[in-house]
Protein backbone atom coordinates (compact mmCIF):
# COMPACT_ATOMS: atom_id res chain seq x y z
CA UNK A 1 9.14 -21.78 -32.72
CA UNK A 2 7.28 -20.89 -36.01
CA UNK A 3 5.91 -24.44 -36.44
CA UNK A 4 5.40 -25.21 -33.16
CA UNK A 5 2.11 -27.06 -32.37
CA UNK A 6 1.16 -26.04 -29.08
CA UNK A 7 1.35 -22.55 -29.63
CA UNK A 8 -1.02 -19.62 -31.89
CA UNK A 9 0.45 -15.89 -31.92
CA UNK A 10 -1.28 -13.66 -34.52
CA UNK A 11 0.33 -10.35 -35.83
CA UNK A 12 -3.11 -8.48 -33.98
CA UNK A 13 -2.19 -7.47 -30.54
CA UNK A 14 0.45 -10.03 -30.78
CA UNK A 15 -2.33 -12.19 -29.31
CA UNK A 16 -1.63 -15.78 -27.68
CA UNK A 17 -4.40 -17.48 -29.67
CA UNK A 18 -3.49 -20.68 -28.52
CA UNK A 19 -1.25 -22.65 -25.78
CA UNK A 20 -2.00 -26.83 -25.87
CA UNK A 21 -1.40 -28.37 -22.58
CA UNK A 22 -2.12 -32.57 -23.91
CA UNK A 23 -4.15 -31.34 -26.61
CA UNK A 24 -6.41 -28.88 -24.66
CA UNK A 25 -5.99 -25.15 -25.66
CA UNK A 26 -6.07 -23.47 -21.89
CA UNK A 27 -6.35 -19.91 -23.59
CA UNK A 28 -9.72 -17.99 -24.40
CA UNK A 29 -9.83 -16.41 -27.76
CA UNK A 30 -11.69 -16.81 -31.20
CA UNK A 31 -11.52 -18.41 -34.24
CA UNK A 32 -10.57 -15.62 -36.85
CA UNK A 33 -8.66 -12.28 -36.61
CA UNK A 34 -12.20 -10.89 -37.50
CA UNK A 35 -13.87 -12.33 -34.58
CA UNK A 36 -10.72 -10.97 -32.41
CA UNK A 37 -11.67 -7.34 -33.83
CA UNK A 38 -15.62 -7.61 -33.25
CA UNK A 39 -15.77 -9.37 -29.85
CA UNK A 40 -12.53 -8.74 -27.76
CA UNK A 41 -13.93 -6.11 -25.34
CA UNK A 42 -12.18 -8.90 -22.39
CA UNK A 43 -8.59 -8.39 -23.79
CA UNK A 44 -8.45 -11.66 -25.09
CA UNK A 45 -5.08 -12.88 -25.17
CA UNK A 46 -3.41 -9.65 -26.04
CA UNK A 47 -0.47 -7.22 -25.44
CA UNK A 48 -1.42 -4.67 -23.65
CA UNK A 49 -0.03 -1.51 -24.11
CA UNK A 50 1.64 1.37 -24.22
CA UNK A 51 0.84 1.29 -20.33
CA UNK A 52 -0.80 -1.60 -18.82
CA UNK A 53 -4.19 -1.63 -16.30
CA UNK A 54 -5.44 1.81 -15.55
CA UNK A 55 -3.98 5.42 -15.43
CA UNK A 56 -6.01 7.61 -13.05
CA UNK A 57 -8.18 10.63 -14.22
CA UNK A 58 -7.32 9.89 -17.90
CA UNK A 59 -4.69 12.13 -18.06
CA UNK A 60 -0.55 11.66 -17.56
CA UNK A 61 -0.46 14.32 -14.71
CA UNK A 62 3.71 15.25 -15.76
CA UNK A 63 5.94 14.33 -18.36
CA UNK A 64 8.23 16.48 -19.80
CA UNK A 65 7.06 19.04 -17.49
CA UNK A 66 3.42 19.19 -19.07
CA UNK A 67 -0.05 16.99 -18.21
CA UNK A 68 -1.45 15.44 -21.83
CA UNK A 69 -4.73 14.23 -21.72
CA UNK A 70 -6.04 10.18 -22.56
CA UNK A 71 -9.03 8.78 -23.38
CA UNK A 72 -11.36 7.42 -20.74
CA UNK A 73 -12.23 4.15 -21.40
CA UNK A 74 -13.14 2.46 -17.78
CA UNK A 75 -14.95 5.33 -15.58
CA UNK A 76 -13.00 7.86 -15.28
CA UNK A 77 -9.83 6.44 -15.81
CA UNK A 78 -7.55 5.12 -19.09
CA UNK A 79 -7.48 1.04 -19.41
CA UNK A 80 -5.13 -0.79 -21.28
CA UNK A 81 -3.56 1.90 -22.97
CA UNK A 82 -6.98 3.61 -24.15
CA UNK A 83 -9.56 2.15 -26.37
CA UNK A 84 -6.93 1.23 -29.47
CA UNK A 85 -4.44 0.20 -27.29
CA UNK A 86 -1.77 -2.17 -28.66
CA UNK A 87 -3.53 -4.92 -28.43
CA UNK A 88 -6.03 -3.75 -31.09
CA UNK A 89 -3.41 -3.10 -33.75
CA UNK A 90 -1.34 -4.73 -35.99
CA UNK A 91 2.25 -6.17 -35.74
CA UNK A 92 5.17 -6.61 -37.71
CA UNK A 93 5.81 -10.20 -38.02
CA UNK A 94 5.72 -12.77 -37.15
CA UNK A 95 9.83 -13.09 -38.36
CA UNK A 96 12.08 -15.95 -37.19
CA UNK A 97 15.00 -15.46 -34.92
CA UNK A 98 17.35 -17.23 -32.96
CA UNK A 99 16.96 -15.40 -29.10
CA UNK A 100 19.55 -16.82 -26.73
CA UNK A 101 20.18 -19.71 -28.46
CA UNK A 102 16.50 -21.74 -29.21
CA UNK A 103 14.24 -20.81 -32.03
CA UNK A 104 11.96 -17.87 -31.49
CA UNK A 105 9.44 -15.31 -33.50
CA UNK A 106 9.16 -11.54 -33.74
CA UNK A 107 6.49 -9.29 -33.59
CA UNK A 108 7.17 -5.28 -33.56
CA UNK A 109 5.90 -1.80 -34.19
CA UNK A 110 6.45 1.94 -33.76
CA UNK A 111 3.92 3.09 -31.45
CA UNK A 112 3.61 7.05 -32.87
CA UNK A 113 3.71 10.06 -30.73
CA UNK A 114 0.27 10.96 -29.85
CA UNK A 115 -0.88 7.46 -30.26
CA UNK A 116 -4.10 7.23 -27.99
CA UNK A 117 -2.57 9.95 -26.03
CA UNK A 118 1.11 9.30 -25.25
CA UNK A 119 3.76 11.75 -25.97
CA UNK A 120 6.85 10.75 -28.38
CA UNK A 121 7.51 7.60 -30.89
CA UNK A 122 8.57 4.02 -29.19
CA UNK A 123 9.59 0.90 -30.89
CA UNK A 124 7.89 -2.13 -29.08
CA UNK A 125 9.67 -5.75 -29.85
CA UNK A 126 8.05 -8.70 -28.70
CA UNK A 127 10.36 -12.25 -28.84
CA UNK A 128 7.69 -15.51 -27.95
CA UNK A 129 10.01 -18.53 -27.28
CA UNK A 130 8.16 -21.89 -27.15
CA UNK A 131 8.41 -25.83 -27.40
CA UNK A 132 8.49 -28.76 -25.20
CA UNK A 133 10.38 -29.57 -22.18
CA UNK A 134 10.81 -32.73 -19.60
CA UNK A 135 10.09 -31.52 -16.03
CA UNK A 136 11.89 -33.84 -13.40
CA UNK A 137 9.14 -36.55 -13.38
CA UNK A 138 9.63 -37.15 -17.08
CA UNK A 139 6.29 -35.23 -18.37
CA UNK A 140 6.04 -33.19 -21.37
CA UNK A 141 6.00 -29.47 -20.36
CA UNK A 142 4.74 -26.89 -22.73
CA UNK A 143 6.70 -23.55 -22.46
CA UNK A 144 6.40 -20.06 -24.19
CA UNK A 145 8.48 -17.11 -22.88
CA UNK A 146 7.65 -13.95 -24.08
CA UNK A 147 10.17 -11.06 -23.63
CA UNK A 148 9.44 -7.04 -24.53
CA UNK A 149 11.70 -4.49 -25.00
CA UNK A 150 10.61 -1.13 -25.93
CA UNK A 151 12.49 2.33 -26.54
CA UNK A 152 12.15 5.79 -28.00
CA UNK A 153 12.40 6.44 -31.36
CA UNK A 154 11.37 9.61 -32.65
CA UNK A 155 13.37 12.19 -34.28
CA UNK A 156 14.14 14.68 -31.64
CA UNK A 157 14.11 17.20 -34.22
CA UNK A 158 10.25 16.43 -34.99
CA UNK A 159 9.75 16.10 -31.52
CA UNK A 160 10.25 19.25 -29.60
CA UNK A 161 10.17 19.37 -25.85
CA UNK A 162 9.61 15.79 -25.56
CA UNK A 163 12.68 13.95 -23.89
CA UNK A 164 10.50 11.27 -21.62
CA UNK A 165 7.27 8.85 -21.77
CA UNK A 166 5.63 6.12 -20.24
CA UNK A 167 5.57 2.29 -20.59
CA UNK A 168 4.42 -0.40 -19.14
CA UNK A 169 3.38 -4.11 -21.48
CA UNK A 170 2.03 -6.93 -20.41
CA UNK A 171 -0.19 -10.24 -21.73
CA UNK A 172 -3.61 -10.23 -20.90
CA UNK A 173 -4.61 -13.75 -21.50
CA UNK A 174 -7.54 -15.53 -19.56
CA UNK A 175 -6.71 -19.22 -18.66
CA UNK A 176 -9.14 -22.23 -18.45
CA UNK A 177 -7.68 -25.57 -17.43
CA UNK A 178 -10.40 -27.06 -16.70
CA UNK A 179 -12.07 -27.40 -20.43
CA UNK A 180 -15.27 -26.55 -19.00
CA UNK A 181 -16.95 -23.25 -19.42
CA UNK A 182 -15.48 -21.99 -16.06
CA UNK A 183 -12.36 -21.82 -14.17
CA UNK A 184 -14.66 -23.48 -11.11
CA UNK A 185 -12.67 -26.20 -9.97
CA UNK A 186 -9.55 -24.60 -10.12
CA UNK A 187 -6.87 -24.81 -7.41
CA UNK A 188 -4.53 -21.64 -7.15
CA UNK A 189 -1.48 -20.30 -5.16
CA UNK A 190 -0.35 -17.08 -5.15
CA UNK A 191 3.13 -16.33 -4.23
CA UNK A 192 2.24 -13.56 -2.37
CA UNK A 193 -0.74 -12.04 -1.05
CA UNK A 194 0.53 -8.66 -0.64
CA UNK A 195 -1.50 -6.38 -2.69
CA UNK A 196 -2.45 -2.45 -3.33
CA UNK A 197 -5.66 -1.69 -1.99
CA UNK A 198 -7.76 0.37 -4.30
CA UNK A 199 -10.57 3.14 -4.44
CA UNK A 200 -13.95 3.19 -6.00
CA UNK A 201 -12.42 3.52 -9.59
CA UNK A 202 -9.71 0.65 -8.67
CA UNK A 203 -6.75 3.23 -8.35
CA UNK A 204 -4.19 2.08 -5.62
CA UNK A 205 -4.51 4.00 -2.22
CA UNK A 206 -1.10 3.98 -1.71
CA UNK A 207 -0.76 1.11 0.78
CA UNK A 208 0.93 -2.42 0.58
CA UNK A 209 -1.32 -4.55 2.64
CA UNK A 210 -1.99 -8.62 2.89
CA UNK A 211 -5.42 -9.78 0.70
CA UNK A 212 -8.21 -10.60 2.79
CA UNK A 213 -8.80 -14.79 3.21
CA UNK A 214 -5.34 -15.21 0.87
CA UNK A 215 -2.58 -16.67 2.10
CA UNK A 216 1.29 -16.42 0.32
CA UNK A 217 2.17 -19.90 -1.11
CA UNK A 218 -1.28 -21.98 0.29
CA UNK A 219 -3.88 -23.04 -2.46
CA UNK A 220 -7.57 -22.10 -2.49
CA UNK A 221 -9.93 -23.68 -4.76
CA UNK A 222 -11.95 -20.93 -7.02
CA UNK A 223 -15.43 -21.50 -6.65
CA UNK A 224 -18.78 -20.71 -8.74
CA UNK A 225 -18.24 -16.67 -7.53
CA UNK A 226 -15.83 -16.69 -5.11
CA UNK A 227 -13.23 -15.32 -4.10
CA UNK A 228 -13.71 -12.55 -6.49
CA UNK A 229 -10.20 -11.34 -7.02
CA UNK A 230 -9.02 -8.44 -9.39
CA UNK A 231 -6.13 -7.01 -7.62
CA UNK A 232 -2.60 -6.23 -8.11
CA UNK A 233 0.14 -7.99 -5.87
CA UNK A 234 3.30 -6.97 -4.77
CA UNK A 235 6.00 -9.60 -5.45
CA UNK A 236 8.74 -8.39 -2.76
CA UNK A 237 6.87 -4.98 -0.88
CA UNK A 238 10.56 -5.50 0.91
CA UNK A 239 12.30 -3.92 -2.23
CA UNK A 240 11.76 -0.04 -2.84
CA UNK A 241 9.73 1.06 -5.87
CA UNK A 242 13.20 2.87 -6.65
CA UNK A 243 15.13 0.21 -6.77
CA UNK A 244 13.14 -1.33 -9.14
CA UNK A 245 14.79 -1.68 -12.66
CA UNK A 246 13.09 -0.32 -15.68
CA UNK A 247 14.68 -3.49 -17.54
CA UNK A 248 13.75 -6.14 -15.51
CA UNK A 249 15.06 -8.89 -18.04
CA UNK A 250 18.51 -9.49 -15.77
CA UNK A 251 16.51 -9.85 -12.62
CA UNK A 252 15.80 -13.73 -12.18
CA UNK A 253 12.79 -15.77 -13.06
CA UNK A 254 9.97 -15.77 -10.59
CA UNK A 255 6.98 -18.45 -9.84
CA UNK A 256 4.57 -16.04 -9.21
CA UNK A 257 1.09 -18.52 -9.45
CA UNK A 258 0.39 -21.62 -10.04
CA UNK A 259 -3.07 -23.69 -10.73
CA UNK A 260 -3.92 -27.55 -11.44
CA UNK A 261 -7.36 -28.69 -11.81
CA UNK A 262 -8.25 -32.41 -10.95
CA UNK A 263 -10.83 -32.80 -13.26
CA UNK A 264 -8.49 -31.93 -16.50
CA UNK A 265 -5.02 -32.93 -14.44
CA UNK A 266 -3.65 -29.63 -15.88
CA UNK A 267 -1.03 -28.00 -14.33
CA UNK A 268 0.01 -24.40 -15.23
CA UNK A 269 2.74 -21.63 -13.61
CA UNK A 270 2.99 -18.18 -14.43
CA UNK A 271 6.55 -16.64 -13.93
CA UNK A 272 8.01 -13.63 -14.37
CA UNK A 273 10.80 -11.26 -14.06
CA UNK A 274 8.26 -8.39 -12.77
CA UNK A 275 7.82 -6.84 -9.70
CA UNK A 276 3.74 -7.31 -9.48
CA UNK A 277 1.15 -8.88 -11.03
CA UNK A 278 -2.42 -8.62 -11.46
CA UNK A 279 -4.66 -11.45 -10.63
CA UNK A 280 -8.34 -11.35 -12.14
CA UNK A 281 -11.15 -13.80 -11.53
CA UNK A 282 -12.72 -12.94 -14.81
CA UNK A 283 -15.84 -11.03 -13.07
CA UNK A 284 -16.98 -8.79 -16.18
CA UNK A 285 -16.70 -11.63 -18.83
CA UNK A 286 -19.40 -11.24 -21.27
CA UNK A 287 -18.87 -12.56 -24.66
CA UNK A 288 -21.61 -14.07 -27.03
CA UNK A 289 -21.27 -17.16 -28.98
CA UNK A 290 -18.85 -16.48 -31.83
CA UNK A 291 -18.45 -18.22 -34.90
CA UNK A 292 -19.50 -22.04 -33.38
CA UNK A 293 -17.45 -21.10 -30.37
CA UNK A 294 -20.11 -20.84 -27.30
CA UNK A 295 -20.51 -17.73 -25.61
CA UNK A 296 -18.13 -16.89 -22.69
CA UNK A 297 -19.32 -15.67 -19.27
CA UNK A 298 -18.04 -14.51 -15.93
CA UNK A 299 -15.33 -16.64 -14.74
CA UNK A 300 -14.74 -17.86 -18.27
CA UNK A 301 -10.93 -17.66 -17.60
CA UNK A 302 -8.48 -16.11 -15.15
CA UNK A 303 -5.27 -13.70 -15.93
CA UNK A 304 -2.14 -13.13 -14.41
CA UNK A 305 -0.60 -10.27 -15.72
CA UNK A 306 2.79 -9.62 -14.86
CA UNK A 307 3.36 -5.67 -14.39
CA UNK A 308 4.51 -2.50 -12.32
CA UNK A 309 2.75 -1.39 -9.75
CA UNK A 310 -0.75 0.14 -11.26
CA UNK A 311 -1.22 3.81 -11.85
CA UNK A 312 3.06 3.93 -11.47
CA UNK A 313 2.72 7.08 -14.15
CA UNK A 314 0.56 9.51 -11.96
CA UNK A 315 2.32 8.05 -8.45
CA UNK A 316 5.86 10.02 -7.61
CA UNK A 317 7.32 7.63 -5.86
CA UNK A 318 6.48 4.67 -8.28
CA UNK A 319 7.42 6.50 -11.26
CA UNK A 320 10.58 5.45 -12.02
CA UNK A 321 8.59 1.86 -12.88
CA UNK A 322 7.37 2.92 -16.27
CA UNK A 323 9.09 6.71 -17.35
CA UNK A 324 11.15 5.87 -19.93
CA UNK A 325 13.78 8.53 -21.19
CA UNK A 326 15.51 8.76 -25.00
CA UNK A 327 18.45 6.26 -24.75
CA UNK A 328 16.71 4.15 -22.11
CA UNK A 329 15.68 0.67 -22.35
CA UNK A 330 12.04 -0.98 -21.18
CA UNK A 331 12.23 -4.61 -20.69
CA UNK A 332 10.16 -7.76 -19.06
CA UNK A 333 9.90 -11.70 -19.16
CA UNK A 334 7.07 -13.51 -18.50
CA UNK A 335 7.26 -17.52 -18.67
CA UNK A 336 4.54 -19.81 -18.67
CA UNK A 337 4.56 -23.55 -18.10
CA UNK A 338 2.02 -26.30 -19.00
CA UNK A 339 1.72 -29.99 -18.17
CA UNK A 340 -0.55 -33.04 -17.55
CA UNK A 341 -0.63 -35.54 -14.65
């Protein structure tokens, strides 16, 4: 994995810098780890972290039988895991491993308690698996898995009164296959078009309910500004947020997009082993030219960022998604795929 060609990961944010698909990078990003620091208000590639999307009110409402207040970094609400999230900090790594038998790297960190907020110590590994595969017409796939596992590890001792906390990681990369300075073009199909309808602030209502003008497993084509799309979907609504491991990594593999684009001939899936995703149209892109790289603009990319159900920490009955007690284990896989006509 560490000299693999299609694939960049830097030890900041554990960011996907770069995924080839015949020579074309279909990731946005920047040049230099500088750059990344300066410019990356999108999210750029990065793990996101120590709870993904947005927390309501800026503030975990209970854990360990107290609230503890965030910082508010998108209205009213916590994004990304505050404003120094994980994907603005520095990893261990990268080191090389063996992970289920192929060639992988290693990125971790301890996560401190009080970090941006959060109550008690976790350790956060990242494993990114990539190379080359034959799909069943004989062209060259590019894969990368990445898998996270994540568990307390403070001293209870220095600790006090602190037995629980929250996590939920993801990838926030923005995909372009159509080497053009949009995503216009771009043919997509959702799995599902179950999704959480939101308020004002984009906090789920409450309600599982079908995506206006989206249809489960039928393409659209993503146009100049429509649809507009930044909305978490439900994988199976059939299942019970309960039931719901919080180590999803023995739950199988599942396609949850795909995209082509006729113009490039790129082909890309997105699977995962988590129960939702979020799908963003890349709205509130606004990045200026960087370093000889031109400036990026809405619809510069697109993300699929496989998750728990947002705002799980401050909903009762979606909870059990992200708490995460001493001796448990966090876990997720997400898979991506890459090929050319």
């Amino acid at each position: 994995m560490a000299s693999a060609p299609n694939f960049t990961i830097l030890p900041l944010g554990a960011i996907i810098q770069r995924f080839a698909v015949g020579g074309l990078n279909i990731v946005q990003g920047f040049p230099s780890v500088a750059d990344y620091q300066s410019h990356n208000s999108p999210y750029f590639g990065e793990t996101i972290g120590r709870v993904s999307n947005r927390i309501s009110g800026a503030k975990i409402n209970n854990l360990n039988g107290r609230s503890y207040p965030l910082t508010a970094n998108n209205g009213p609400n916590t994004l990304h895991g505050g404003p120094e999230g994980w994907g603005k900090r520095v990893w261990e790594g990268p080191v090389n491993e063996t992970r289920n038998g192929k060639e992988a790297i290693l990125f971790k960190r301890v996560s401190d308690d009080g970090e941006e907020g959060f109550p008690g110590a976790v350790e956060a590994k990242i494993w990114y698996t990539g190379g080359v595969e034959k799909n069943a017409a004989g062209k060259e796939v590019s894969v990368l898995e990445t898998e996270y596992e994540v568990k307390m590890c403070g001293d209870p001792a220095k600790e006090s009164g602190i037995e629980e906390t929250a996590v939920g990681v993801t990838n926030h990369s923005y995909f372009n296959l159509s080497g053009g300075p949009t995503i216009e073009g771009t043919e997509i199909t959702l799995s599902t078009n179950q999704h959480l309808p939101v308020d004002e602030g984009a906090i789920p209502e409450g309600s599982i309910e079908p995506f206006p003008g989206i249809i489960a497993n039928k393409s659209f084509t993503l146009g100049p500004q429509e649809p507009s799309v930044d909305h978490c979907f439900i994988v199976d609504p059939s299942k019970t947020p309960s039931s719901i491991p919080l180590d999803t990594r023995s739950e199988p593999l599942k396609l949850l997009v795909t995209a082509k684009h006729a113009v490039s001939k790129v082909h890309f899936e997105v699977h995962s082993t988590e129960p939702a995703f979020q799908f963003y149209t890349g709205s509130f892109i606004d990045v200026p030219e960087v370093n000889g790289v031109s400036a990026r603009g809405p619809r510069a990319g697109f993300c699929v960022e496989p998750q728990r159900y947002v705002n799980s920490l401050n909903t009762e009955e979606w909870k059990s998604m992200v708490r995460v007690k001493r001796g448990d284990v966090w876990g997720a896989k997400i898979l991506y795929r890459g090929w050319l006509d």
